[in-house]
Every structure is written in C-alpha cells, then in structure tokens.
N, C-alpha and C. Protein backbone atom coordinates (compact mmCIF):
# COMPACT_ATOMS: atom_id res chain seq x y z
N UNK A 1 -12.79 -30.32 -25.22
CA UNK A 1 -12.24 -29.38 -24.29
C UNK A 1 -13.32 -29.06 -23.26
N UNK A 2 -12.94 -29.04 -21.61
CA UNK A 2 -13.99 -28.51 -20.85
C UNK A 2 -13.91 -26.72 -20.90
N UNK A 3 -15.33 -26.72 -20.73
CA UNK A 3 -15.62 -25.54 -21.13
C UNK A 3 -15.19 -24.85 -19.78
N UNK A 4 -15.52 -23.64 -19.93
CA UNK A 4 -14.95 -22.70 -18.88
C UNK A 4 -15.74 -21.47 -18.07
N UNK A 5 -16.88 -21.52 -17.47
CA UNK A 5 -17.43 -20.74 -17.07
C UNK A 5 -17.23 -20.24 -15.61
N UNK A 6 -17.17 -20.36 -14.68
CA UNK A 6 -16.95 -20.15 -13.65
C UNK A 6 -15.78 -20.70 -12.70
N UNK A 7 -14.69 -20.19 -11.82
CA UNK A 7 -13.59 -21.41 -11.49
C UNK A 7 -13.47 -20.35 -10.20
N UNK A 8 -13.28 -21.19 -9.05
CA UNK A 8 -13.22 -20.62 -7.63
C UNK A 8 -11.76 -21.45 -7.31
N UNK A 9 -10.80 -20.71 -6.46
CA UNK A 9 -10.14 -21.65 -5.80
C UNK A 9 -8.92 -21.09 -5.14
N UNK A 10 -8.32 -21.51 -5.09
CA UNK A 10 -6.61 -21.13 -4.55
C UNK A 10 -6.15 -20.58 -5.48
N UNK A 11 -4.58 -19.61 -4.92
CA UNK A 11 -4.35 -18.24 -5.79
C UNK A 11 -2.78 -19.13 -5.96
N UNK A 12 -2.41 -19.28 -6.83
CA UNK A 12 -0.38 -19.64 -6.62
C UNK A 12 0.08 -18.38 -7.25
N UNK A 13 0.85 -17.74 -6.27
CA UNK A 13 1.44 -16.46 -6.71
C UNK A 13 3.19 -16.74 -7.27
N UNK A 14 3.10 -16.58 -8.36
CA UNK A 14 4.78 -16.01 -8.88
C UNK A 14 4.80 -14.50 -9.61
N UNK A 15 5.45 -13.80 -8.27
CA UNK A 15 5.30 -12.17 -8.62
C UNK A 15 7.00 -11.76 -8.87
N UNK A 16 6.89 -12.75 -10.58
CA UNK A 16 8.48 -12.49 -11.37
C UNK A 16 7.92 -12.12 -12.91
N UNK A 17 8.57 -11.27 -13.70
CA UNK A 17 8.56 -10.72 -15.13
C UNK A 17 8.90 -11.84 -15.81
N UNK A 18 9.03 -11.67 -17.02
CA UNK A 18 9.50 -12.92 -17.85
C UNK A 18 9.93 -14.26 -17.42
N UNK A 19 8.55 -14.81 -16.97
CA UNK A 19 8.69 -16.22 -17.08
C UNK A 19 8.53 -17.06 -18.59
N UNK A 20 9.10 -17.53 -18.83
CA UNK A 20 9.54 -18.47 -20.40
C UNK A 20 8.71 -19.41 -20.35
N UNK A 21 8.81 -19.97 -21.53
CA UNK A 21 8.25 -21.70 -21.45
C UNK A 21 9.17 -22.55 -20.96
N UNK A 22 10.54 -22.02 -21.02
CA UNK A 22 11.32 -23.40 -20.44
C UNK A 22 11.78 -22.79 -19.06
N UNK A 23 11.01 -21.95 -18.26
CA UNK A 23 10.92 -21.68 -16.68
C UNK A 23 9.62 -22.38 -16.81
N UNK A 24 8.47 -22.78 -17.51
CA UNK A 24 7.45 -23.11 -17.16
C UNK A 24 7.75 -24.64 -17.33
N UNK A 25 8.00 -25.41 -18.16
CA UNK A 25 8.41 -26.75 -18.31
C UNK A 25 9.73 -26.81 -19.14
N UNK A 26 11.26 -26.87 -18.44
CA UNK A 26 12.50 -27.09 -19.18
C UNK A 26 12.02 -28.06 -20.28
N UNK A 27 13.31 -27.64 -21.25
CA UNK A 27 13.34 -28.11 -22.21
C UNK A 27 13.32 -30.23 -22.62
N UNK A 28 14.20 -30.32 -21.32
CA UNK A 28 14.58 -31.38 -21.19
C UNK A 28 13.53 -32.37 -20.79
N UNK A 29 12.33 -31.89 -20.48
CA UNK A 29 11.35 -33.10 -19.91
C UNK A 29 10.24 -33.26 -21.22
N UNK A 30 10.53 -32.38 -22.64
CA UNK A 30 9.48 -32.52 -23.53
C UNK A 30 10.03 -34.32 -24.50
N UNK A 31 10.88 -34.65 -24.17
CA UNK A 31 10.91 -35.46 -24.46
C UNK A 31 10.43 -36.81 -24.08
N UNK A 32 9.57 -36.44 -23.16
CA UNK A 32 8.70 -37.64 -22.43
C UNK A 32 7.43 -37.39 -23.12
N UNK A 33 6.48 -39.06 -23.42
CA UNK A 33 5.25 -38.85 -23.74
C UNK A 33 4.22 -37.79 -23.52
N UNK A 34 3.41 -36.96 -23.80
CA UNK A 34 2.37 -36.23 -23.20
C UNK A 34 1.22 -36.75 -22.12
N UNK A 35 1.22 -38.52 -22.83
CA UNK A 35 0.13 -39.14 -22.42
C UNK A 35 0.93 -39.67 -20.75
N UNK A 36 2.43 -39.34 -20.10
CA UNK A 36 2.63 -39.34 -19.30
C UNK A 36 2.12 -38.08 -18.13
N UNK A 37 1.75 -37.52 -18.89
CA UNK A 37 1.81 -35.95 -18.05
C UNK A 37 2.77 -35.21 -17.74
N UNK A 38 2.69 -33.99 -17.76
CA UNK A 38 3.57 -32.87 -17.65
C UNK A 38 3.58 -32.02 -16.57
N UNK A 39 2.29 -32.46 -15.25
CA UNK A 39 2.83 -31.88 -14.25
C UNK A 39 3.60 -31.96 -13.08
N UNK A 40 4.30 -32.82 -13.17
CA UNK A 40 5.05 -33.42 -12.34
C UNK A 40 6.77 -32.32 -12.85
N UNK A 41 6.74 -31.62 -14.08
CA UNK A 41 7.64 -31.17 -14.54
C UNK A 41 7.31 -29.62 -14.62
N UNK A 42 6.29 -29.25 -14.23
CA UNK A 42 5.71 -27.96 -14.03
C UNK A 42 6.76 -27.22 -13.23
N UNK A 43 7.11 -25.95 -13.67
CA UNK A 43 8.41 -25.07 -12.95
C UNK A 43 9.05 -25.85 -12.26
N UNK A 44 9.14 -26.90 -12.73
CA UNK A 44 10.53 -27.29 -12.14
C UNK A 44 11.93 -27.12 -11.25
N UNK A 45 12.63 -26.56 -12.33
CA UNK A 45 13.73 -25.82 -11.94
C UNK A 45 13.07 -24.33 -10.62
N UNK A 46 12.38 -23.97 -11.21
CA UNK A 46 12.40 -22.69 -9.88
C UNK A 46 11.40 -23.54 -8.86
N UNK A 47 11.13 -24.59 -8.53
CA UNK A 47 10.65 -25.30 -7.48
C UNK A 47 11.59 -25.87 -7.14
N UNK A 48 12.67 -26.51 -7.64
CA UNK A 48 13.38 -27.36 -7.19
C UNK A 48 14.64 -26.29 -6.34
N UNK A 49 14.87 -25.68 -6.98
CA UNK A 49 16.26 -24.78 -7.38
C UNK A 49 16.28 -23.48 -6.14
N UNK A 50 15.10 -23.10 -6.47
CA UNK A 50 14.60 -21.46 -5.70
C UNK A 50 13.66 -21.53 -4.65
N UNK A 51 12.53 -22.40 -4.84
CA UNK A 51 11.48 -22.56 -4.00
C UNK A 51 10.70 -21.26 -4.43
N UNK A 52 10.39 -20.71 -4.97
CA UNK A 52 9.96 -19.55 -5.86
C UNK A 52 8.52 -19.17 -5.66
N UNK A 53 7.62 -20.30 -5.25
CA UNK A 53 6.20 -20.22 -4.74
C UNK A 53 5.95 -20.10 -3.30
N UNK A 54 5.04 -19.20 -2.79
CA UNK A 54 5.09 -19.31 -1.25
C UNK A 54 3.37 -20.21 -1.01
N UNK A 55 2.94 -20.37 -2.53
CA UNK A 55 1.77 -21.92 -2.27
C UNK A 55 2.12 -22.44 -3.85
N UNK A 56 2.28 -23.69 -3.34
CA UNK A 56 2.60 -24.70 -4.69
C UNK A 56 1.50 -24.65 -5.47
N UNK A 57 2.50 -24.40 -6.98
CA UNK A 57 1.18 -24.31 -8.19
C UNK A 57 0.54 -25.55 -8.23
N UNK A 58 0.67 -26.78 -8.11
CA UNK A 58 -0.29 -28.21 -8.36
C UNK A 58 -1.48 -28.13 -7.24
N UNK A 59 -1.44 -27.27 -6.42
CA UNK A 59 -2.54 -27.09 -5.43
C UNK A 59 -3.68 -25.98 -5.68
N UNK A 60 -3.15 -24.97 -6.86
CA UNK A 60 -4.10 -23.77 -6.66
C UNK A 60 -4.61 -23.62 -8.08
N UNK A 61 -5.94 -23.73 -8.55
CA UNK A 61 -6.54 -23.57 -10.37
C UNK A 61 -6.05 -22.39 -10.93
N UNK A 62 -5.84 -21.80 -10.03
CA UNK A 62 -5.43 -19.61 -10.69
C UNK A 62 -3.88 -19.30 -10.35
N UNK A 63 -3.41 -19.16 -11.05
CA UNK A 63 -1.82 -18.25 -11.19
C UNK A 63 -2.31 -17.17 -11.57
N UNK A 64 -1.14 -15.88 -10.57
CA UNK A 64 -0.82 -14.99 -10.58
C UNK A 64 0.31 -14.79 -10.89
N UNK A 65 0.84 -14.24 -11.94
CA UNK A 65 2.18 -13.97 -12.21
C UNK A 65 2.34 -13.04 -12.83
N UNK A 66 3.95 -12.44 -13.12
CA UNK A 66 4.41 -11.03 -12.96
C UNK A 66 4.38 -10.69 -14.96
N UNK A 67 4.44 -9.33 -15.49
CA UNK A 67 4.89 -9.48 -16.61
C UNK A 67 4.99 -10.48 -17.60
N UNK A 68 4.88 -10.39 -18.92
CA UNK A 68 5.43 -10.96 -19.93
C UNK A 68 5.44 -12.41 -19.87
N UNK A 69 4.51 -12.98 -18.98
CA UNK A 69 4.21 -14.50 -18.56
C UNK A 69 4.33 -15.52 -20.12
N UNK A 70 4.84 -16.58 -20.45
CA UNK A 70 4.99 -17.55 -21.23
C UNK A 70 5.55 -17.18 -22.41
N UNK A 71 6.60 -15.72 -22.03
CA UNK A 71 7.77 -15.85 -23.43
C UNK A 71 8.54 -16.25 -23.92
N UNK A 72 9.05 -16.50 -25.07
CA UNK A 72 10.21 -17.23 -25.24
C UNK A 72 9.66 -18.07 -26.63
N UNK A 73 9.87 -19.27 -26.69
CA UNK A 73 9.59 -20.19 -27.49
C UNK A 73 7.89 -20.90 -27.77
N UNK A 74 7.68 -21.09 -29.05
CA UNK A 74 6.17 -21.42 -28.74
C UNK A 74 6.50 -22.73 -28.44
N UNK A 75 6.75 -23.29 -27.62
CA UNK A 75 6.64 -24.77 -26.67
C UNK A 75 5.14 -24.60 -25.92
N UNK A 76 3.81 -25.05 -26.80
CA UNK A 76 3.09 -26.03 -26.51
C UNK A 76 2.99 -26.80 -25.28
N UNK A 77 3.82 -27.54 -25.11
CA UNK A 77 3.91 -28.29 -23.55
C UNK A 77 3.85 -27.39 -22.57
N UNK A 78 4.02 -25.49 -22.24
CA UNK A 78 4.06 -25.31 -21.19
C UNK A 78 2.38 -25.06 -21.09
N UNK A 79 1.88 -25.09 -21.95
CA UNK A 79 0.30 -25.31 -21.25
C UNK A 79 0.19 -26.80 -21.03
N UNK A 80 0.25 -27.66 -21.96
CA UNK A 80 0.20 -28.76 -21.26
C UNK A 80 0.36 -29.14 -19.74
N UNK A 81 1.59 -28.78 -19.36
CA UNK A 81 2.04 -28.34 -18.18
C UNK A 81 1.48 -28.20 -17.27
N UNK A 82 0.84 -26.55 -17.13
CA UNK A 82 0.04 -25.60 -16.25
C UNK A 82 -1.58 -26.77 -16.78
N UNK A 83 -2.23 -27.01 -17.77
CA UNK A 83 -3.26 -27.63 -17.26
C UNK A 83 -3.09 -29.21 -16.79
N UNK A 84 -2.10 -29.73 -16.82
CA UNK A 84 -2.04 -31.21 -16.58
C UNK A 84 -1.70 -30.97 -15.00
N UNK A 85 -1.85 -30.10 -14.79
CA UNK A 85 -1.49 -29.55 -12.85
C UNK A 85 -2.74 -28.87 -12.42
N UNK A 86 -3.90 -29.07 -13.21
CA UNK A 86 -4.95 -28.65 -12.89
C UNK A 86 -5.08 -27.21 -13.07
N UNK A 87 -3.81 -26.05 -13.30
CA UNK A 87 -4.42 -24.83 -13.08
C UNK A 87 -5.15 -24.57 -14.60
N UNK A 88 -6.53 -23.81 -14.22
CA UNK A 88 -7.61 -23.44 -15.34
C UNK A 88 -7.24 -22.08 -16.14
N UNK A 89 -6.69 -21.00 -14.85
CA UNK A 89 -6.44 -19.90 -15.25
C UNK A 89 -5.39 -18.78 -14.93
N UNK A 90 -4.51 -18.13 -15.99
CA UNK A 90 -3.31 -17.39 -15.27
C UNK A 90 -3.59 -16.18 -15.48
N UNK A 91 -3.22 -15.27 -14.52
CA UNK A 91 -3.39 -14.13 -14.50
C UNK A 91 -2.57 -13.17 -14.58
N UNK A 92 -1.89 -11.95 -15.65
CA UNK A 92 -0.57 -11.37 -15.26
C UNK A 92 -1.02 -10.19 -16.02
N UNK A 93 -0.32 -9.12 -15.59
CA UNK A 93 0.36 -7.84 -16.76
C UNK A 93 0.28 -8.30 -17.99
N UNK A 94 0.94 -9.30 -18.82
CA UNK A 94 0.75 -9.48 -20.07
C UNK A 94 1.45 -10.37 -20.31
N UNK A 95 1.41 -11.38 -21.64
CA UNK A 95 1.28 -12.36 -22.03
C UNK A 95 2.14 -12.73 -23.56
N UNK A 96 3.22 -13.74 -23.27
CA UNK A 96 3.47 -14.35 -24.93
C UNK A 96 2.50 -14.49 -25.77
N UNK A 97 2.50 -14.01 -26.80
CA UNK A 97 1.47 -13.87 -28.01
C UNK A 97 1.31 -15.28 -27.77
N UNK A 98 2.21 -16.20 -28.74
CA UNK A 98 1.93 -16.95 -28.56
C UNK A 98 1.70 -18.25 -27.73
N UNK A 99 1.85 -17.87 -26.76
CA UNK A 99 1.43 -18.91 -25.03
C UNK A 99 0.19 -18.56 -24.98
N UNK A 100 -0.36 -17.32 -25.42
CA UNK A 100 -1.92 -16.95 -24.95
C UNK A 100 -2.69 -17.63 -25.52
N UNK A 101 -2.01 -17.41 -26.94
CA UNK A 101 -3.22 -18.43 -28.36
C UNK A 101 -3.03 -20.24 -28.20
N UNK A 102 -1.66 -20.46 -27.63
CA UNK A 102 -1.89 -21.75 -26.95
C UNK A 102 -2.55 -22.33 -26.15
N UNK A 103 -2.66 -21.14 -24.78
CA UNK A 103 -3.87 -21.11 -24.16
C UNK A 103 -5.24 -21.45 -24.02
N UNK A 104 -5.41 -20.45 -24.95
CA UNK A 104 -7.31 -20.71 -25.25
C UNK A 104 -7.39 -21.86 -26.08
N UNK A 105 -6.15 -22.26 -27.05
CA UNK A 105 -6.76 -23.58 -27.72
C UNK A 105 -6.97 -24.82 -26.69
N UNK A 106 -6.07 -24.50 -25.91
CA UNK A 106 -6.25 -25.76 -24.65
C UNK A 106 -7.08 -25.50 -23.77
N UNK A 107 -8.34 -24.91 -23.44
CA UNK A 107 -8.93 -24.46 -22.30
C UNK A 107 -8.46 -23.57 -21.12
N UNK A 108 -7.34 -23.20 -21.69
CA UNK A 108 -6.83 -22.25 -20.08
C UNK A 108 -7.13 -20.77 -20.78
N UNK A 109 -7.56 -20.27 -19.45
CA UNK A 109 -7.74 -18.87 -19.80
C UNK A 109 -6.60 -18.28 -19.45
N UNK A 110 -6.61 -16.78 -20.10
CA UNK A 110 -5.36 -15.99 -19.87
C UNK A 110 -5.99 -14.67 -19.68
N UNK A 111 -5.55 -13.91 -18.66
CA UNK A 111 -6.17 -12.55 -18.26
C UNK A 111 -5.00 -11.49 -18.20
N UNK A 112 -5.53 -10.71 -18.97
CA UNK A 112 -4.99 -9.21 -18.36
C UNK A 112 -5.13 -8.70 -17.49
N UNK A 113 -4.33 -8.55 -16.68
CA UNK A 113 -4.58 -7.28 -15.51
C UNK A 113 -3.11 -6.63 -14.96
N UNK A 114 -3.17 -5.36 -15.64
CA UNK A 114 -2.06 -4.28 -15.28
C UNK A 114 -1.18 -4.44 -14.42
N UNK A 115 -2.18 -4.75 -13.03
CA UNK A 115 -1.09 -4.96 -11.95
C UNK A 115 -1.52 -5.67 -10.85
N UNK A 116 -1.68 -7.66 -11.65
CA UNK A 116 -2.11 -8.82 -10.95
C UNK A 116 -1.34 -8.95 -9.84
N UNK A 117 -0.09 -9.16 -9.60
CA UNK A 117 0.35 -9.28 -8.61
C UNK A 117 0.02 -8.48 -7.15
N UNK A 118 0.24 -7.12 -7.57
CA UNK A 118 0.01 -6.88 -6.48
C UNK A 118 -1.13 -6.57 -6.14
N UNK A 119 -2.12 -6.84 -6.85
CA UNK A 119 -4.04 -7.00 -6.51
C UNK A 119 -4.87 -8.02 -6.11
N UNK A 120 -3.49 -9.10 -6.67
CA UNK A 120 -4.42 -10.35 -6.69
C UNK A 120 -3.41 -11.28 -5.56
N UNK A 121 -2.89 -10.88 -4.50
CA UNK A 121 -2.42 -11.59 -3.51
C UNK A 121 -2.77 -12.14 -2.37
N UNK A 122 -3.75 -12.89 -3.31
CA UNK A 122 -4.77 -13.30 -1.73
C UNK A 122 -4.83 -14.99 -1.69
N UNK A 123 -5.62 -15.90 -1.25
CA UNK A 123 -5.28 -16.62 -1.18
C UNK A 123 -6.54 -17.53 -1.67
N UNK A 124 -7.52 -16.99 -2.41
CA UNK A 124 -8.33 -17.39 -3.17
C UNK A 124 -8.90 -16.64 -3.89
N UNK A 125 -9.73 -16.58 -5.32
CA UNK A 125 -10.28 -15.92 -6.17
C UNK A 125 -11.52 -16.31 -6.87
N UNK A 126 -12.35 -15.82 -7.62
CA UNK A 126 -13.24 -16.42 -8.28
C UNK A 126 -13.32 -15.61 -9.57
N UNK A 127 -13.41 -16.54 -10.63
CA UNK A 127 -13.15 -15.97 -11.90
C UNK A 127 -14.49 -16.17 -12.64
N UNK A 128 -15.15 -14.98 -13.30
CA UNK A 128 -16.49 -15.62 -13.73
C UNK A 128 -16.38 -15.04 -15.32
N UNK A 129 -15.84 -15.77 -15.96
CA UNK A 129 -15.77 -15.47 -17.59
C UNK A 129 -16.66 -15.30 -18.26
N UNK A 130 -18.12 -15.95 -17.87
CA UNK A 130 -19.21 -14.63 -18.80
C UNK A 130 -19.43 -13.87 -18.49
N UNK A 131 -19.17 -13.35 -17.11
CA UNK A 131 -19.39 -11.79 -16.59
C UNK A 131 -18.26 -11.08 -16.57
N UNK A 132 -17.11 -12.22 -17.03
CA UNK A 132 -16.05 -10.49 -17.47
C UNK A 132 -15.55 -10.18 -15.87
N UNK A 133 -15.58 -11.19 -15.02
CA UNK A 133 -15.55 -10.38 -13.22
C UNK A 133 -14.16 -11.58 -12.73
N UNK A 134 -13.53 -10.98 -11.48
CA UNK A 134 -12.54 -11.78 -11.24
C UNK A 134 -13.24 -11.06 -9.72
N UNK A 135 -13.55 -11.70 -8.60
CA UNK A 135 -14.30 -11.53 -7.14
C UNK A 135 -13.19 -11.96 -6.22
N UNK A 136 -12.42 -10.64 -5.48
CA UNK A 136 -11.77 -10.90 -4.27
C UNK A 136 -12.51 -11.55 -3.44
N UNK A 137 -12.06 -12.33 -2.20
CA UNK A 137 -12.36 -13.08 -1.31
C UNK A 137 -13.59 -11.68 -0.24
N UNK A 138 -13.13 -10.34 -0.34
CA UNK A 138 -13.63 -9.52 0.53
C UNK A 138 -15.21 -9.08 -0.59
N UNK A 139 -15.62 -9.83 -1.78
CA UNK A 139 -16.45 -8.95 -2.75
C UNK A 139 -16.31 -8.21 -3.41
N UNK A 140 -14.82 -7.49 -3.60
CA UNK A 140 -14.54 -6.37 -4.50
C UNK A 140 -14.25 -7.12 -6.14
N UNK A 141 -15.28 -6.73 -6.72
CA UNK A 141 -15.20 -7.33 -8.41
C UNK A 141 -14.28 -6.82 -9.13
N UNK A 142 -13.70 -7.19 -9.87
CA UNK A 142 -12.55 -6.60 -10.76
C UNK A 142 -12.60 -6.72 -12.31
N UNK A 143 -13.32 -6.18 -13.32
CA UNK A 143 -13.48 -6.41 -14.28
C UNK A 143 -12.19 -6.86 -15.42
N UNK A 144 -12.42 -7.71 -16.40
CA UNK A 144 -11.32 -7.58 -17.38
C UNK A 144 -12.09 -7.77 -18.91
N UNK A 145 -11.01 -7.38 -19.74
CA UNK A 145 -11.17 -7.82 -21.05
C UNK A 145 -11.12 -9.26 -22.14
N UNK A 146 -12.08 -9.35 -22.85
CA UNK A 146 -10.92 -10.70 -23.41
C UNK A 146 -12.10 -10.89 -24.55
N UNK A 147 -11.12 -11.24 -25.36
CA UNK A 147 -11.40 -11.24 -27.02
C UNK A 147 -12.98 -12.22 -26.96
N UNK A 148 -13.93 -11.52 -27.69
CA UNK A 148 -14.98 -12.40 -27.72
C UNK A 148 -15.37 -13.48 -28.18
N UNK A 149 -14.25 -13.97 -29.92
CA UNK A 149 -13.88 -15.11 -30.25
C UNK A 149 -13.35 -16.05 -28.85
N UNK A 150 -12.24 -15.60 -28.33
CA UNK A 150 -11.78 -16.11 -27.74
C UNK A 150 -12.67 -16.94 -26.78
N UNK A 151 -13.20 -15.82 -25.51
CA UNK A 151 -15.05 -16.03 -24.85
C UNK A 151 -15.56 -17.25 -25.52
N UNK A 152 -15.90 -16.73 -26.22
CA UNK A 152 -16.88 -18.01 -27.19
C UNK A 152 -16.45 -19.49 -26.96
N UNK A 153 -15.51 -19.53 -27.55
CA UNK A 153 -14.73 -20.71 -27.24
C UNK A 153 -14.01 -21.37 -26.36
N UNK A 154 -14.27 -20.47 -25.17
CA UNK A 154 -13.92 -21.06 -23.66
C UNK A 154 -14.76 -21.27 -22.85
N UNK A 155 -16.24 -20.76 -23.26
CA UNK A 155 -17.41 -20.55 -22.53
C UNK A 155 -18.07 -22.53 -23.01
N UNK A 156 -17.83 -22.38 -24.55
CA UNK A 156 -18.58 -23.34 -24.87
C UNK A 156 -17.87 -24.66 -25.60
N UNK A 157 -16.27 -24.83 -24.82
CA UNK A 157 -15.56 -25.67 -24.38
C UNK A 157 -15.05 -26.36 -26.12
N UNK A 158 -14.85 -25.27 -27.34
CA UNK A 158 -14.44 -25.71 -28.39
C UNK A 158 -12.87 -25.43 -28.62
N UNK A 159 -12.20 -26.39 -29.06
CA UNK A 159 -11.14 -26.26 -29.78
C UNK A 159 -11.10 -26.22 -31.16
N UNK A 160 -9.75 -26.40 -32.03
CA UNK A 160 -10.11 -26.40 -33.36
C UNK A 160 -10.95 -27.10 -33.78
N UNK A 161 -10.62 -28.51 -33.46
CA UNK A 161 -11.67 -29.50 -34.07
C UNK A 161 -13.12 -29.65 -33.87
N UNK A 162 -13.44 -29.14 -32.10
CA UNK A 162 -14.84 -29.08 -32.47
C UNK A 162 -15.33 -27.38 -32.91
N UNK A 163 -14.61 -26.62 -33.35
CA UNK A 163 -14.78 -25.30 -34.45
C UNK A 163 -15.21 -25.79 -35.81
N UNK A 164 -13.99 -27.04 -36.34
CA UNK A 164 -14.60 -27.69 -37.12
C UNK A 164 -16.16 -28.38 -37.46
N UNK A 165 -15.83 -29.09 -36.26
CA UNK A 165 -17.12 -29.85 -36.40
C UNK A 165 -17.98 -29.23 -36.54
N UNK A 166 -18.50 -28.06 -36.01
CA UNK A 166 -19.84 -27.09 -35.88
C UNK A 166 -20.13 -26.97 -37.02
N UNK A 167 -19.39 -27.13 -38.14
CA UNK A 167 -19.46 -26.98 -40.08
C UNK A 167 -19.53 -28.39 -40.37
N UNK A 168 -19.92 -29.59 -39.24
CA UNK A 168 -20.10 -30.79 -40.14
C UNK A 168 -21.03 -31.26 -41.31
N UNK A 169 -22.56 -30.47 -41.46
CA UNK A 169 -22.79 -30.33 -42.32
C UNK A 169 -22.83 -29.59 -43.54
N UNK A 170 -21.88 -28.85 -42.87
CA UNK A 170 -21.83 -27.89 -44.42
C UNK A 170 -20.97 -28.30 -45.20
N UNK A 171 -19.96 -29.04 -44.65
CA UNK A 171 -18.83 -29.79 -44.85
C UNK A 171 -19.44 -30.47 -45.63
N UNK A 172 -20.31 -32.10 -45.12
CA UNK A 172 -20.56 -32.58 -46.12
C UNK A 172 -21.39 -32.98 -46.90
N UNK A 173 -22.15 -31.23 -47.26
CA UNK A 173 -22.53 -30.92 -47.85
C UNK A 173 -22.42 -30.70 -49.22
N UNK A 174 -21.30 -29.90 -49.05
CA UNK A 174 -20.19 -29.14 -49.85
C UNK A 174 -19.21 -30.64 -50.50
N UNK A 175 -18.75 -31.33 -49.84
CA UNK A 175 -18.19 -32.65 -50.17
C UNK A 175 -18.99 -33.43 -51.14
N UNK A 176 -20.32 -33.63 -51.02
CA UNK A 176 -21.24 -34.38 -51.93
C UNK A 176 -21.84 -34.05 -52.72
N UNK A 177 -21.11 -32.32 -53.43
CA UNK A 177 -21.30 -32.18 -54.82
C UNK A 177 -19.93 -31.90 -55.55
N UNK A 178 -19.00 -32.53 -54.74
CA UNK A 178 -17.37 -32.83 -55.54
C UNK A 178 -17.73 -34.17 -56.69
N UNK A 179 -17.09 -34.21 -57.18
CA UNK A 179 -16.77 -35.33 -58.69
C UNK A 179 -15.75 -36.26 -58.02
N UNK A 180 -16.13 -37.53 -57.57
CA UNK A 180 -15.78 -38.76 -57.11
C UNK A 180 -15.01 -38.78 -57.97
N UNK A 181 -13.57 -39.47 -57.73
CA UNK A 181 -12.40 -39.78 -58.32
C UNK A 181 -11.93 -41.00 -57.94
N UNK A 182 -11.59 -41.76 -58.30
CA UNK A 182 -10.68 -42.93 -58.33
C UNK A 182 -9.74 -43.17 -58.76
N UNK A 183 -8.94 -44.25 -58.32
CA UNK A 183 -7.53 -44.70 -58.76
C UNK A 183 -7.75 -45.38 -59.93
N UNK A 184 -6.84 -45.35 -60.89
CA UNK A 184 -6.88 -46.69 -61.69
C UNK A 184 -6.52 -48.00 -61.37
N UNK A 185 -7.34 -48.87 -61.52
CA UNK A 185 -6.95 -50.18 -61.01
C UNK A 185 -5.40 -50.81 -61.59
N UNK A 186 -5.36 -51.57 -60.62
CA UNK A 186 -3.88 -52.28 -61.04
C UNK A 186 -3.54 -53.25 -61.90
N UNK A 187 -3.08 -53.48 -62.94
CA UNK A 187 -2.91 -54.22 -63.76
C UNK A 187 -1.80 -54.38 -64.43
C-alpha cells in the first residue's frame, strides 16, 4: 500500500447526504474483473444521469462530500472505485462504518469534518496527515481527528498483510517450536 503523508490537489465537490456504495459504483459493474479497473464506473449513474459534479471526480485526489458518505452495503469495490480514479482522500460530515474501515485498509483516507462542504469549496486543498492539518488555498489550517492506529497505518503505507508481516519473525519463531506433523504415507 502507498503510504500517505502529504496530498495537494484538486477539490471534486458532491455537496449530497447519503451517498451509498451503489451511488459510488452500481451494483451492476462489480461483476467485472478488479484487475480491469473500477474507475471508469466511478458514480456512474449520477455522472451519467444528473451531471452531479461541477469538477469531475477522475480529475481531483480530494472529495468533498455531504453526510453519511459510503452507506449502505459493505461493497469493497466502492473504494476500489474512488482509488482506481486516483482520489487519495474524502472528506465529509461522516462516514459508513464500514466504507471508512474499507478505507484505511486500502490507503484512502477518510476525514471528519462537521461541515466539509460548505468549508471546503474551493478548488484545491492540501492535506497533511501527520500534522493532523487540511490548508485552504488562502493558508487558513483546519485541524482534524483520526484514530492513531488508523495514522499509523496510512502514514507508513501498511495493510493487513504487511501488519502481518511486521510479526515475521515472531511468527517464525513461534512456528519452529510447533511439533512437525506429517501425513501417513500411502500404501
């Protein structure tokens, strides 16, 4: 996983409440490979349908969006989604439990802020996750919160497996005073 320390860039604003996972990637496109990519299927329907963005999300690393961002179903693919479109980080009022914890396992950050939309309507941002700072374009810093497990593991670009790995020797350590077992041979 790339790690996550600093991300400057374009803002894509969707200033709507309950966006879902299947407003974030319908249901109907998870049936395509992953190793195809998923942003070509990114909000879809409210791109195709509504025109719903006034700057297209495949252009900007930071979403802003309204309320209750990625509720609904734990569909996995809508991060896939949002990072296979390049964006690093979303920003809203608050968050599907579980879209958030999908989140950080995939490298995207997820931020709190009370009232992103209408603070964060600008047309670039800078997000600095070890300082806890989100920097309007004018210098005004905006502090946020976020779980320090979480930190940890976005700063220094681990997912489960390399969480795992960090215990590779204790692992097999611990493994090479188990009692070797075998099959009985065939006969």
């Amino acid at each position: 996983m790339t790690p996550f320390t600093t991300l400057a860039g374009a803002v894509a604003l969707l200033d709507r409440a309950n966006i879902d996972t299947d407003q974030i990637i319908p249901a109907r496109f998870l049936r395509k490979p992953r190793s195809a990519g998923y942003d070509n299927f990114l909000f879809h329907d409210l791109l195709t349908r509504e025109n719903a963005f006034p700057v297209r999300p495949h252009t900007a690393p930071i979403l802003v969006a309204g309320d209750n961002f990625g509720c609904g179903s734990s569909r996995e693919g809508a991060v896939y989604a949002l990072a296979d479109a390049g964006i690093r980080c979303v920003i809203a009022p608050s968050f599907g439990d579980i879209f958030a914890s999908n989140a950080a396992k995939n490298g995207l950050l997820t931020i709190v802020l009370a009232d992103a939309p209408a603070r964060l309507g600008v047309a670039s941002l800078t997000v600095d996750l070890p300082a806890q700072t989100i920097a309007l374009p004018d210098g005004t810093l905006i502090a946020f919160e976020i779980d320090p497990f979480r930190k940890h593991c976005l700063v220094e670009g681990l997912d489960d497996i390399g969480l795992t790995l960090l215990h590779g020797a204790a692992l097999a350590a611990h493994e090479a005073h188990l009692p070797h077992w075998s099959l009985p041979a065939k006969g």
